[in-house]
PDB file of N, CA and C in Angstrom:
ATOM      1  N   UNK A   1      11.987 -22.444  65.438  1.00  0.00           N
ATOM      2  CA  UNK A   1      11.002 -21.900  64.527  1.00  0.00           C
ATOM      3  C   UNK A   1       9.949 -21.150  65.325  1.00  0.00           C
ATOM      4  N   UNK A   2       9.895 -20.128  64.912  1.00  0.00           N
ATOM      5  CA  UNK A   2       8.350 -18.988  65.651  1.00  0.00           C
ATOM      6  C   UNK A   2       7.394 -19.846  65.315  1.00  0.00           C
ATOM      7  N   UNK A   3       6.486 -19.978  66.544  1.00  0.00           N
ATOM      8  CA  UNK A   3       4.419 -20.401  66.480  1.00  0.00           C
ATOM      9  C   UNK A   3       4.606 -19.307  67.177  1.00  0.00           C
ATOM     10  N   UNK A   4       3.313 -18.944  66.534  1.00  0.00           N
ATOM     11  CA  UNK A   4       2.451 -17.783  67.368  1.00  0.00           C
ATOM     12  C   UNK A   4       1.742 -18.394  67.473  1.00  0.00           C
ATOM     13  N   UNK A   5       1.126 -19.030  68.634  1.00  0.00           N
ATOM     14  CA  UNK A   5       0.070 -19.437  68.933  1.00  0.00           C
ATOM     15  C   UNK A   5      -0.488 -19.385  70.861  1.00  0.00           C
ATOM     16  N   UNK A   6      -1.876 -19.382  70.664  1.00  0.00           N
ATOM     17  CA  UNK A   6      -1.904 -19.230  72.492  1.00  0.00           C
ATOM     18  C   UNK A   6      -1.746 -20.389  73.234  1.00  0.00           C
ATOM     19  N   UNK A   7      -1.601 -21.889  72.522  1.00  0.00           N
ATOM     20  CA  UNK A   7      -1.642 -23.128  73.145  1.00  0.00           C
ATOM     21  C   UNK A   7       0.285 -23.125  73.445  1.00  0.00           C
ATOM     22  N   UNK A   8       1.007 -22.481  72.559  1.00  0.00           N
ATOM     23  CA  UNK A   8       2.687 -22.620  72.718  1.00  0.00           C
ATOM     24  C   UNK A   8       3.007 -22.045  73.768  1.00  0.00           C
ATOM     25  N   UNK A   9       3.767 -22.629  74.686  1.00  0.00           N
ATOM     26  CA  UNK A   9       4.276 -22.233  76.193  1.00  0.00           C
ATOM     27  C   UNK A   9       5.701 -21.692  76.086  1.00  0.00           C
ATOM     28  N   UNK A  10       5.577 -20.724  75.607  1.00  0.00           N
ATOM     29  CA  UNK A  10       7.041 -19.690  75.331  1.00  0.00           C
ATOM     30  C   UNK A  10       6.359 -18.060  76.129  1.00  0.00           C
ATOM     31  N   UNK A  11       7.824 -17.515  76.146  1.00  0.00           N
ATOM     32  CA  UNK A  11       7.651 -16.189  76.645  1.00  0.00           C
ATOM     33  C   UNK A  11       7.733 -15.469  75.074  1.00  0.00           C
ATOM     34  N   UNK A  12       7.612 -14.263  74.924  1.00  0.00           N
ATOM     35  CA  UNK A  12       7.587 -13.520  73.482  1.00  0.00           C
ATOM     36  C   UNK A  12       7.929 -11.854  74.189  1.00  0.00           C
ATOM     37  N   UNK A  13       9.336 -11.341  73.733  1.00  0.00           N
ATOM     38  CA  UNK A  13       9.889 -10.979  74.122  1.00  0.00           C
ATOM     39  C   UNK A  13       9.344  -9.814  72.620  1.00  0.00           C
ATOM     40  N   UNK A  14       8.931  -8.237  73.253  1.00  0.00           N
ATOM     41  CA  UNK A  14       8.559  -7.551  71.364  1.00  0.00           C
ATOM     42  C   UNK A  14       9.995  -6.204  71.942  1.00  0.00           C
ATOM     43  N   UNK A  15      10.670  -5.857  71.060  1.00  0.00           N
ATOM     44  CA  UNK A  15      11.699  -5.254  71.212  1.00  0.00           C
ATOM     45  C   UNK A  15      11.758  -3.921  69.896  1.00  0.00           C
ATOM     46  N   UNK A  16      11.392  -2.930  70.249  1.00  0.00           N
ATOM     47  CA  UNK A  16      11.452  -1.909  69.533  1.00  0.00           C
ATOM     48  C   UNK A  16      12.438  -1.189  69.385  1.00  0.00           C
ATOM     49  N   UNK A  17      13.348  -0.713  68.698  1.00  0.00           N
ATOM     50  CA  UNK A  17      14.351   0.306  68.625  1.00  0.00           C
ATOM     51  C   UNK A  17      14.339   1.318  67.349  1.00  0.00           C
ATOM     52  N   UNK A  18      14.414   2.296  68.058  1.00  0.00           N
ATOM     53  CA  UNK A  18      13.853   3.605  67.111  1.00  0.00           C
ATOM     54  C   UNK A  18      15.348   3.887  66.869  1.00  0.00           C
ATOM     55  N   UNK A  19      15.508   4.173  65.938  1.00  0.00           N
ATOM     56  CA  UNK A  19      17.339   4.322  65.048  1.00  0.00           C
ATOM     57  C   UNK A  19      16.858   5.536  63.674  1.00  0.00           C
ATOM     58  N   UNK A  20      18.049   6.435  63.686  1.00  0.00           N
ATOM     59  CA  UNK A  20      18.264   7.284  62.348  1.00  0.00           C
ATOM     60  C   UNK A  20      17.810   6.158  61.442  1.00  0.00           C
ATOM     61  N   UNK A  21      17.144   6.587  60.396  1.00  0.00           N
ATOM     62  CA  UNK A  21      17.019   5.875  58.646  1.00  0.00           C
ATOM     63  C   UNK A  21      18.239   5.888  58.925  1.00  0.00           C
ATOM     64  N   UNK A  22      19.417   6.591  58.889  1.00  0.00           N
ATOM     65  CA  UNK A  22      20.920   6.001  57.735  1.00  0.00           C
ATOM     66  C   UNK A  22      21.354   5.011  58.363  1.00  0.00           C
ATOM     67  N   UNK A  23      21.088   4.394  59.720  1.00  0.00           N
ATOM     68  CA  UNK A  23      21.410   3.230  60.573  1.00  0.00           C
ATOM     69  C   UNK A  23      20.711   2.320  60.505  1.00  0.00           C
ATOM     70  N   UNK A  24      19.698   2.146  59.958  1.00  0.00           N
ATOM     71  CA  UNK A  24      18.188   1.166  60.417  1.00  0.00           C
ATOM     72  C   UNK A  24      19.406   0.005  59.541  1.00  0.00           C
ATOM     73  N   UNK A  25      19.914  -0.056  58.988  1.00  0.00           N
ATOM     74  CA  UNK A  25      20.406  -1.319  57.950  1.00  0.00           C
ATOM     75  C   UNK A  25      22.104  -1.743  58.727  1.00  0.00           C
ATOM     76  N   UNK A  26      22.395  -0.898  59.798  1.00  0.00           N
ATOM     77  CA  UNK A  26      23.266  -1.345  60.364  1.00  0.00           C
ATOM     78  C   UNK A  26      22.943  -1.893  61.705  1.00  0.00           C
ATOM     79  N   UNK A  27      22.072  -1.545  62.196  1.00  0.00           N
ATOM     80  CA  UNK A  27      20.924  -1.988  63.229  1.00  0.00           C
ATOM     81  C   UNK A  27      20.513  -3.571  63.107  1.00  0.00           C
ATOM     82  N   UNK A  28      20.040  -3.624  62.058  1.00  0.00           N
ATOM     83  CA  UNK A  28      19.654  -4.799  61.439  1.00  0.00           C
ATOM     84  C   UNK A  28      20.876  -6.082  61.289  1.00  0.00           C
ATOM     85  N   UNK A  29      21.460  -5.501  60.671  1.00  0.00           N
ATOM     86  CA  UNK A  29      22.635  -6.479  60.790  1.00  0.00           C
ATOM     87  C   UNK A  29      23.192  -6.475  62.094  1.00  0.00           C
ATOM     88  N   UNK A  30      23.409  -6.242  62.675  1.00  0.00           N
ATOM     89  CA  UNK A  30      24.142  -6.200  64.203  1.00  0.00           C
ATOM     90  C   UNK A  30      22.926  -7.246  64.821  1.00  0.00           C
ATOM     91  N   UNK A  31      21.532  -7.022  64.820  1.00  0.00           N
ATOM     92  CA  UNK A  31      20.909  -8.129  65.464  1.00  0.00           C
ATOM     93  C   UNK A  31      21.257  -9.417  64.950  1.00  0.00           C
ATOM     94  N   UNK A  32      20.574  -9.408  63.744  1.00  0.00           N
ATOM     95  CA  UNK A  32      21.114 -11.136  62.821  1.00  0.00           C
ATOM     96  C   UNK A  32      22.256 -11.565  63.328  1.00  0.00           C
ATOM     97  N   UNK A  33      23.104 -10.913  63.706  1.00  0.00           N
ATOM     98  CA  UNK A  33      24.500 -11.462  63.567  1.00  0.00           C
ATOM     99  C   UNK A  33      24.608 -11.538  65.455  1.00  0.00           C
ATOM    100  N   UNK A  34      23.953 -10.820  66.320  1.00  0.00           N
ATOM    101  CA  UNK A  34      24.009 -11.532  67.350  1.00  0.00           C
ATOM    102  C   UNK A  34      23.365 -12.800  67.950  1.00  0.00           C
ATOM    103  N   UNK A  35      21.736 -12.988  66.905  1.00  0.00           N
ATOM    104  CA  UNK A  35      21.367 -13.814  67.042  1.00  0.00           C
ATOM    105  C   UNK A  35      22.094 -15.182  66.583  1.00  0.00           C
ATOM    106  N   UNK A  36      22.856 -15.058  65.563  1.00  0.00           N
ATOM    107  CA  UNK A  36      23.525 -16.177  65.368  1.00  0.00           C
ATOM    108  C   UNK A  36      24.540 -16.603  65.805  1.00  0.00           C
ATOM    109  N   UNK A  37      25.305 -15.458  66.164  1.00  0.00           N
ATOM    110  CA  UNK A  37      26.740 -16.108  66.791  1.00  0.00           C
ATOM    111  C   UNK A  37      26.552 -16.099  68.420  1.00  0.00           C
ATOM    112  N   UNK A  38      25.187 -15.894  68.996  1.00  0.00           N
ATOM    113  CA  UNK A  38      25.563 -15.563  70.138  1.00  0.00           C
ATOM    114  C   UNK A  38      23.581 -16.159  70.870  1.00  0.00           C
ATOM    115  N   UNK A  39      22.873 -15.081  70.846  1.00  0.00           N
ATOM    116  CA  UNK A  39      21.416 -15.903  70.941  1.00  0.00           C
ATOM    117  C   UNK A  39      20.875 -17.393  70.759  1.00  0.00           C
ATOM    118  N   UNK A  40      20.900 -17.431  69.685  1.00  0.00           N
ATOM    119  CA  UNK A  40      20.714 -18.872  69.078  1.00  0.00           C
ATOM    120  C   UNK A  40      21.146 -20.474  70.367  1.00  0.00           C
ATOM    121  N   UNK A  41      22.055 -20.036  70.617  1.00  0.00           N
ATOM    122  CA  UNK A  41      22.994 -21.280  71.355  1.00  0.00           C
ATOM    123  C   UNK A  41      22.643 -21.186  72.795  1.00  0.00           C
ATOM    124  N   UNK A  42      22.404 -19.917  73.584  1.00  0.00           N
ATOM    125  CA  UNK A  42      21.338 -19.847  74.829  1.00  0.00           C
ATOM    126  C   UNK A  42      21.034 -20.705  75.275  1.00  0.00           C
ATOM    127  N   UNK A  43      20.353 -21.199  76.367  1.00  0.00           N
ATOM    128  CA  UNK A  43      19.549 -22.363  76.864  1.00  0.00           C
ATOM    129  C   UNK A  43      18.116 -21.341  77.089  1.00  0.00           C
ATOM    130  N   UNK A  44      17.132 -22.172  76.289  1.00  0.00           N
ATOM    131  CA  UNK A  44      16.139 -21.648  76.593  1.00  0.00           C
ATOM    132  C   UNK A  44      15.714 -20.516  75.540  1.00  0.00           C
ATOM    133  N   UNK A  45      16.809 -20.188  74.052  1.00  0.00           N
ATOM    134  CA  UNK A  45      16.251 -19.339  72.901  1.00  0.00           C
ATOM    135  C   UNK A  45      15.189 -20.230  72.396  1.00  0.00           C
ATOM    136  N   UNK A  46      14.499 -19.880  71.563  1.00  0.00           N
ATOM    137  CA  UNK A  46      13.111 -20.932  70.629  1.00  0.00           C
ATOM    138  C   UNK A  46      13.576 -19.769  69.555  1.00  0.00           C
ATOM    139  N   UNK A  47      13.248 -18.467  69.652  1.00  0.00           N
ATOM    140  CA  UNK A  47      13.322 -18.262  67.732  1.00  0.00           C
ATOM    141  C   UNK A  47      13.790 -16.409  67.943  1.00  0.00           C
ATOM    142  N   UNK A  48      14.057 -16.138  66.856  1.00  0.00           N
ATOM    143  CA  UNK A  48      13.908 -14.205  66.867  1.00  0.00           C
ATOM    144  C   UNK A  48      13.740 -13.888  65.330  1.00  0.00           C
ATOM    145  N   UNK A  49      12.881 -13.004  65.020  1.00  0.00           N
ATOM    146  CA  UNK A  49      12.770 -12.671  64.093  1.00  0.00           C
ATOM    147  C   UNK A  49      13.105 -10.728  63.910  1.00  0.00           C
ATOM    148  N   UNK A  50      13.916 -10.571  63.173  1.00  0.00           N
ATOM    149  CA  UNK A  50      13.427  -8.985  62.906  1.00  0.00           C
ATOM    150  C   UNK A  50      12.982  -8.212  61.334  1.00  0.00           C
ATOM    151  N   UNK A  51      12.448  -7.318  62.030  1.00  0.00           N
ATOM    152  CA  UNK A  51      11.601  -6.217  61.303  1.00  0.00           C
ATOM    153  C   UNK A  51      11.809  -4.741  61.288  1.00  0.00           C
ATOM    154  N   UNK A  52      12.030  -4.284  59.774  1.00  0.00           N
ATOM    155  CA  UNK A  52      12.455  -3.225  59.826  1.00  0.00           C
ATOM    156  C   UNK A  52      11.118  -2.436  59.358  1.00  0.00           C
ATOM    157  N   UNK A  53      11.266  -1.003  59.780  1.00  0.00           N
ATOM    158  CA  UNK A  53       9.711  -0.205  59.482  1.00  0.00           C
ATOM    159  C   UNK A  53      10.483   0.369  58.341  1.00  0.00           C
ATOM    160  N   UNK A  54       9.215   0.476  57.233  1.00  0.00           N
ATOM    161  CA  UNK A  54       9.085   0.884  56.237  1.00  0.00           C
ATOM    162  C   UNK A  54       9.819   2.350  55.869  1.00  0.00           C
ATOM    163  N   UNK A  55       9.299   3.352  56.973  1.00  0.00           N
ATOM    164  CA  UNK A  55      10.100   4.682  56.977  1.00  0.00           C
ATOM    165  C   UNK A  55      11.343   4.965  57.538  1.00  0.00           C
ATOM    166  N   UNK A  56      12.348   3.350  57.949  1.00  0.00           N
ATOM    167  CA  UNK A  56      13.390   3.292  58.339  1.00  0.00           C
ATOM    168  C   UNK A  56      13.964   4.135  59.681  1.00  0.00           C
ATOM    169  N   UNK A  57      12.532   3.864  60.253  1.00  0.00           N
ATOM    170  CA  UNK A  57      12.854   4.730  62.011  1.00  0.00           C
ATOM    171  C   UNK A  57      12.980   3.627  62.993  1.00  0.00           C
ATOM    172  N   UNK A  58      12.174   2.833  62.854  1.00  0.00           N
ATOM    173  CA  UNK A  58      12.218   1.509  63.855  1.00  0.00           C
ATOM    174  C   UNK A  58      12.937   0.017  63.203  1.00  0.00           C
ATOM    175  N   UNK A  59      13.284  -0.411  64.054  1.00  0.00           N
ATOM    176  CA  UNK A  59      13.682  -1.783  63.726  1.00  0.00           C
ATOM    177  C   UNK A  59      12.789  -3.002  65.225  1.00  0.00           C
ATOM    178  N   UNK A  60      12.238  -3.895  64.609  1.00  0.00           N
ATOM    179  CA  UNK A  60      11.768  -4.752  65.952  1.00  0.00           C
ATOM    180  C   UNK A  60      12.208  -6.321  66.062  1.00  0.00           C
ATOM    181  N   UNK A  61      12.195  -6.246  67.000  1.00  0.00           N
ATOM    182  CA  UNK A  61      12.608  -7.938  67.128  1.00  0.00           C
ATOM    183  C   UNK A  61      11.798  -8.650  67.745  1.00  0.00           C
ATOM    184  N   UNK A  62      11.252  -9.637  67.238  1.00  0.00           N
ATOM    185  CA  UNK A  62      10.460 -10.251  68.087  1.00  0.00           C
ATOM    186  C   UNK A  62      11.066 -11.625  68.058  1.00  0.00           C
ATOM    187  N   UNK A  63      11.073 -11.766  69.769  1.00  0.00           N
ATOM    188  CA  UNK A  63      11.947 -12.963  69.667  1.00  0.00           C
ATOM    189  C   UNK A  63      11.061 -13.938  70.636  1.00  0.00           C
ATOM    190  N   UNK A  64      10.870 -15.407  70.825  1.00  0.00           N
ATOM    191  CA  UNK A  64      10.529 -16.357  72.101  1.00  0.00           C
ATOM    192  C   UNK A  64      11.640 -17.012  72.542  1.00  0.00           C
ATOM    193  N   UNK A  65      11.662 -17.370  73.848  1.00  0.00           N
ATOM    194  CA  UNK A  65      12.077 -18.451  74.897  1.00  0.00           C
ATOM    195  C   UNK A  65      11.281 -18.735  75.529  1.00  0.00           C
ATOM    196  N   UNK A  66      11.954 -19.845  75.909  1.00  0.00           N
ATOM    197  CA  UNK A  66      11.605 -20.865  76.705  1.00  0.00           C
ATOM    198  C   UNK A  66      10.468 -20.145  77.703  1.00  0.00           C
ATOM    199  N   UNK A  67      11.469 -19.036  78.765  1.00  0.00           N
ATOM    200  CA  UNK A  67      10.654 -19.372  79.888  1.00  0.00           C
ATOM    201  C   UNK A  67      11.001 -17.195  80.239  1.00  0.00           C
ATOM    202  N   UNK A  68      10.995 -16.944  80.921  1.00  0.00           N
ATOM    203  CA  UNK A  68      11.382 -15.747  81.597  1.00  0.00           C
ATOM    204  C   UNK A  68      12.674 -15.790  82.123  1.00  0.00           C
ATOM    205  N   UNK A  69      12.950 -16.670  82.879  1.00  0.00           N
ATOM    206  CA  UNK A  69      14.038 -16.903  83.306  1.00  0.00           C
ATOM    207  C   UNK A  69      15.411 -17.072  82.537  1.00  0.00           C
ATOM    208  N   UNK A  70      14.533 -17.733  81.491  1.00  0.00           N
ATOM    209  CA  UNK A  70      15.661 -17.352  80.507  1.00  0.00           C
ATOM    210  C   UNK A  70      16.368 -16.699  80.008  1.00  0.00           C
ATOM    211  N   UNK A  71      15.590 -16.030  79.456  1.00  0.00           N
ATOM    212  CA  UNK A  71      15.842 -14.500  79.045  1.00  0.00           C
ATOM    213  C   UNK A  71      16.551 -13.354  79.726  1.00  0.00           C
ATOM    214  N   UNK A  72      15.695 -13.378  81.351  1.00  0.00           N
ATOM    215  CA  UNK A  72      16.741 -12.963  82.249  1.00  0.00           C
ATOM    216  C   UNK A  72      18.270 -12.809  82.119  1.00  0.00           C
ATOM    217  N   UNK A  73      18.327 -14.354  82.306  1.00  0.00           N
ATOM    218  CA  UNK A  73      19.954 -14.668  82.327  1.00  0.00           C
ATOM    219  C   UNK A  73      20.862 -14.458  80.986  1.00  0.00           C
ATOM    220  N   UNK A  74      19.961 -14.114  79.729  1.00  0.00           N
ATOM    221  CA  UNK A  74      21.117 -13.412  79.090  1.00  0.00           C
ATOM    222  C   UNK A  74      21.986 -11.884  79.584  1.00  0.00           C
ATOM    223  N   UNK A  75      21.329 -11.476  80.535  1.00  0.00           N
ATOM    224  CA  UNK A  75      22.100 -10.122  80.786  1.00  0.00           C
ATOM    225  C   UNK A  75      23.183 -10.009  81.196  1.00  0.00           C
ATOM    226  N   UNK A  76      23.132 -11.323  82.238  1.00  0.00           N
ATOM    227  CA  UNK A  76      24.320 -11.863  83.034  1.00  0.00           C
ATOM    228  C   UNK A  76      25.617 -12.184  82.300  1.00  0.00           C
ATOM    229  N   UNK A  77      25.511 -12.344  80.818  1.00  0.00           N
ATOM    230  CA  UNK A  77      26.469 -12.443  79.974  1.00  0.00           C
ATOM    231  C   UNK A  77      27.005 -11.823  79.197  1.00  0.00           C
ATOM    232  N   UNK A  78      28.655 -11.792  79.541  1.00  0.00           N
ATOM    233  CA  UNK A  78      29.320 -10.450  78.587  1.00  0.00           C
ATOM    234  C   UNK A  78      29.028 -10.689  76.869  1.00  0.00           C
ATOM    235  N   UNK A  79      28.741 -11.885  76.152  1.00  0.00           N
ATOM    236  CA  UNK A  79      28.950 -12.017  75.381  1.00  0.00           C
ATOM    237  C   UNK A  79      27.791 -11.318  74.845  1.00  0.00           C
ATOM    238  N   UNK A  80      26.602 -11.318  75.468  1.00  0.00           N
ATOM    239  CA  UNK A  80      25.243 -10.340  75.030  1.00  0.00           C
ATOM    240  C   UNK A  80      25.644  -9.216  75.332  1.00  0.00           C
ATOM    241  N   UNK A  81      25.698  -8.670  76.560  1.00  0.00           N
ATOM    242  CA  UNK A  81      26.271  -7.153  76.408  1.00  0.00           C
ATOM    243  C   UNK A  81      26.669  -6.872  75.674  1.00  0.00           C
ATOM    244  N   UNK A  82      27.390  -7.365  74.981  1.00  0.00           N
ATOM    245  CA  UNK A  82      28.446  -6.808  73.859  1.00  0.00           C
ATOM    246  C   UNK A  82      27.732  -6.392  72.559  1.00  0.00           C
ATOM    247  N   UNK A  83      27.075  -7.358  72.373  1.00  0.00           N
ATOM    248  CA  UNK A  83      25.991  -7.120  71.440  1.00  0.00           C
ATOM    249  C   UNK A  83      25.015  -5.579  71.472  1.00  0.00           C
ATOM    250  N   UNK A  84      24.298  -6.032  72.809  1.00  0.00           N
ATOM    251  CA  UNK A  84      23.294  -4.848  72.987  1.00  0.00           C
ATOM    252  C   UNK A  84      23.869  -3.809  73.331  1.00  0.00           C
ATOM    253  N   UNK A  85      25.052  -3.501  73.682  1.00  0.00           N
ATOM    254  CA  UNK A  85      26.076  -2.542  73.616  1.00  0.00           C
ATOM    255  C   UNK A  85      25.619  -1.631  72.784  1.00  0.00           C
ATOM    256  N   UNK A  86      26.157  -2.456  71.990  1.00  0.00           N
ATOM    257  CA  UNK A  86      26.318  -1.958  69.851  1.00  0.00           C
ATOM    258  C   UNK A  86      25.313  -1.421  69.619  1.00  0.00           C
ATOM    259  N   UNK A  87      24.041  -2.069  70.027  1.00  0.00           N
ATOM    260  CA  UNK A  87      22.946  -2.042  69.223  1.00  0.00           C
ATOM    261  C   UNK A  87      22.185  -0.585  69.924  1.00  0.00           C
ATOM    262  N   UNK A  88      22.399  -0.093  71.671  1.00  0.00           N
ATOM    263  CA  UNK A  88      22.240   0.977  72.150  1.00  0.00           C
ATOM    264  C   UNK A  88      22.829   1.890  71.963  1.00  0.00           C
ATOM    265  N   UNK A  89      24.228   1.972  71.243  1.00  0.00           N
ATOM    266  CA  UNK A  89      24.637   2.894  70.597  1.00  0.00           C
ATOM    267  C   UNK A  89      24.416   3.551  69.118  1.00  0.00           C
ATOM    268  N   UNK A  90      23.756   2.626  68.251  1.00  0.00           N
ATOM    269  CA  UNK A  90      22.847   3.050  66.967  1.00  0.00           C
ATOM    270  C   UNK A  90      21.165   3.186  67.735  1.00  0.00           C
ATOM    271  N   UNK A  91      20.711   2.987  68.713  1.00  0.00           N
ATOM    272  CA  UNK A  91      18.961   3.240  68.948  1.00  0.00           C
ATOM    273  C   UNK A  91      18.820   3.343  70.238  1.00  0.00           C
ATOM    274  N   UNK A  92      17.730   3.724  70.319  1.00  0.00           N
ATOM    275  CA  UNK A  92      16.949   3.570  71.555  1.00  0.00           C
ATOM    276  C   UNK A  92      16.081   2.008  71.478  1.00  0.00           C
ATOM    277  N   UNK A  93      15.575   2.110  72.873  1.00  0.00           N
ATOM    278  CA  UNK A  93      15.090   0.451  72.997  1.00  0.00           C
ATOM    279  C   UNK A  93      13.969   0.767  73.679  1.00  0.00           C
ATOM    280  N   UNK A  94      13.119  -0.146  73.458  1.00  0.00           N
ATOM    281  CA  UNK A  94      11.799  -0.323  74.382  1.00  0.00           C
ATOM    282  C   UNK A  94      11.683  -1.802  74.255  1.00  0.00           C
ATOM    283  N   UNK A  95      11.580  -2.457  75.480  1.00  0.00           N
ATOM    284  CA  UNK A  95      11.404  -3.821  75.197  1.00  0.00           C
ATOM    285  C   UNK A  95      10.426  -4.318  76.432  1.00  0.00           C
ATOM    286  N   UNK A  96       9.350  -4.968  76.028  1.00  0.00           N
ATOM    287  CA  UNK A  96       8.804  -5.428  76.850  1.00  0.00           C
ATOM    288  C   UNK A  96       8.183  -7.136  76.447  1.00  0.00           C
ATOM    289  N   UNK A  97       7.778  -8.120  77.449  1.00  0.00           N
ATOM    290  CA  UNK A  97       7.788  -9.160  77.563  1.00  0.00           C
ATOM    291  C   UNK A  97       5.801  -9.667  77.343  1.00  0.00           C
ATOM    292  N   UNK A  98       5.885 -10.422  76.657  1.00  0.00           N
ATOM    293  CA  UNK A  98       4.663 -10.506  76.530  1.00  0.00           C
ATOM    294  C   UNK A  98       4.086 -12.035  76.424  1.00  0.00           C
ATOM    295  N   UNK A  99       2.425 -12.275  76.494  1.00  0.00           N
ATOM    296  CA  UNK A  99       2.116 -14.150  76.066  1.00  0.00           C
ATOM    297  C   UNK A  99       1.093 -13.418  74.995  1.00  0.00           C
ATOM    298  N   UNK A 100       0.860 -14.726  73.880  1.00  0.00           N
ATOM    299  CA  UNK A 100       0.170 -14.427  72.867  1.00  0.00           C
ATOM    300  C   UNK A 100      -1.792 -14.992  73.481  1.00  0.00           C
ATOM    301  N   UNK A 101      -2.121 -13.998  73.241  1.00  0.00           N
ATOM    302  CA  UNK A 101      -3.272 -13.362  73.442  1.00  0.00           C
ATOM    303  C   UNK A 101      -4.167 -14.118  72.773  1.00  0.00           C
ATOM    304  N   UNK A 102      -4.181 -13.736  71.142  1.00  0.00           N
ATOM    305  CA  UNK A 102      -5.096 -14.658  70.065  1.00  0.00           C
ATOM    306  C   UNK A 102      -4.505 -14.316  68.872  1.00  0.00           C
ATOM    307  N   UNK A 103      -4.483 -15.179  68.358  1.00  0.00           N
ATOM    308  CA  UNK A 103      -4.300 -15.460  67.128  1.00  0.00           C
ATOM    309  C   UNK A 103      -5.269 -15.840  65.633  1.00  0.00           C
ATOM    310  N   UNK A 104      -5.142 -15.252  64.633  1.00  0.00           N
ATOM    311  CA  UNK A 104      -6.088 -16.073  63.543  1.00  0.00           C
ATOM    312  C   UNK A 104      -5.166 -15.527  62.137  1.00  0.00           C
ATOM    313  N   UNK A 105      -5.769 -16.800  61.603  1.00  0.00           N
ATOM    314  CA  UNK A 105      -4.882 -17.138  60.267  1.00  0.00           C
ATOM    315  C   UNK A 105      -5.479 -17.366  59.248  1.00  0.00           C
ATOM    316  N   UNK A 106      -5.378 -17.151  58.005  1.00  0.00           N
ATOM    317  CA  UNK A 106      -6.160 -17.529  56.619  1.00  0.00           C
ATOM    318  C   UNK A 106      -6.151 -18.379  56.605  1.00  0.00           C
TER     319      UNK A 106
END
């Protein structure tokens, strides 16, 4: 389950991919479906969520683990490649690694 919070000791991984509108919904599905058959089971996943932009140019993922290291070591695996394969062939990517800063809530 995602906390956003600054006391939670996770890495937060924000992942942008700019995709055609007529792809943003095949984009989308290709993540869900790596997160589940493939992310999820990781050592060291905690959560991913994605988000599609309104004008159907971006899609984002924001995902946590554990640690950095973690995350790392998905690259090392064909079974992710395979995934982000897919997913670099419908978008471009910008992904960078981040800790939560501050937070406030209603």
């Amino acid at each position: 389950m995602t906390t956003i919070d600054t006391e939670t000791d996770v890495m937060t991984l924000i992942n942008v991919f700019t995709v055609p509108p007529e792809q943003q919904d095949e984009l989308v599905s290709l993540l869900a479906d790596a997160t589940e058959e493939t992310m999820r089971h990781l050592p060291g996943f905690v959560s991913a969520n994605v988000h599609r932009s309104r004008d159907g140019e971006r899609v984002v993922n924001y995902a946590q683990w554990e640690s950095e290291a973690d995350f790392e070591a998905i690259f090392e695996r064909p079974d992710v490649r395979e995934h982000m394969d897919g997913a670099l062939e419908l978008a471009t990517v910008d992904y960078h690694l981040y800790d939560v800063a501050f937070t406030d809530e209603r």
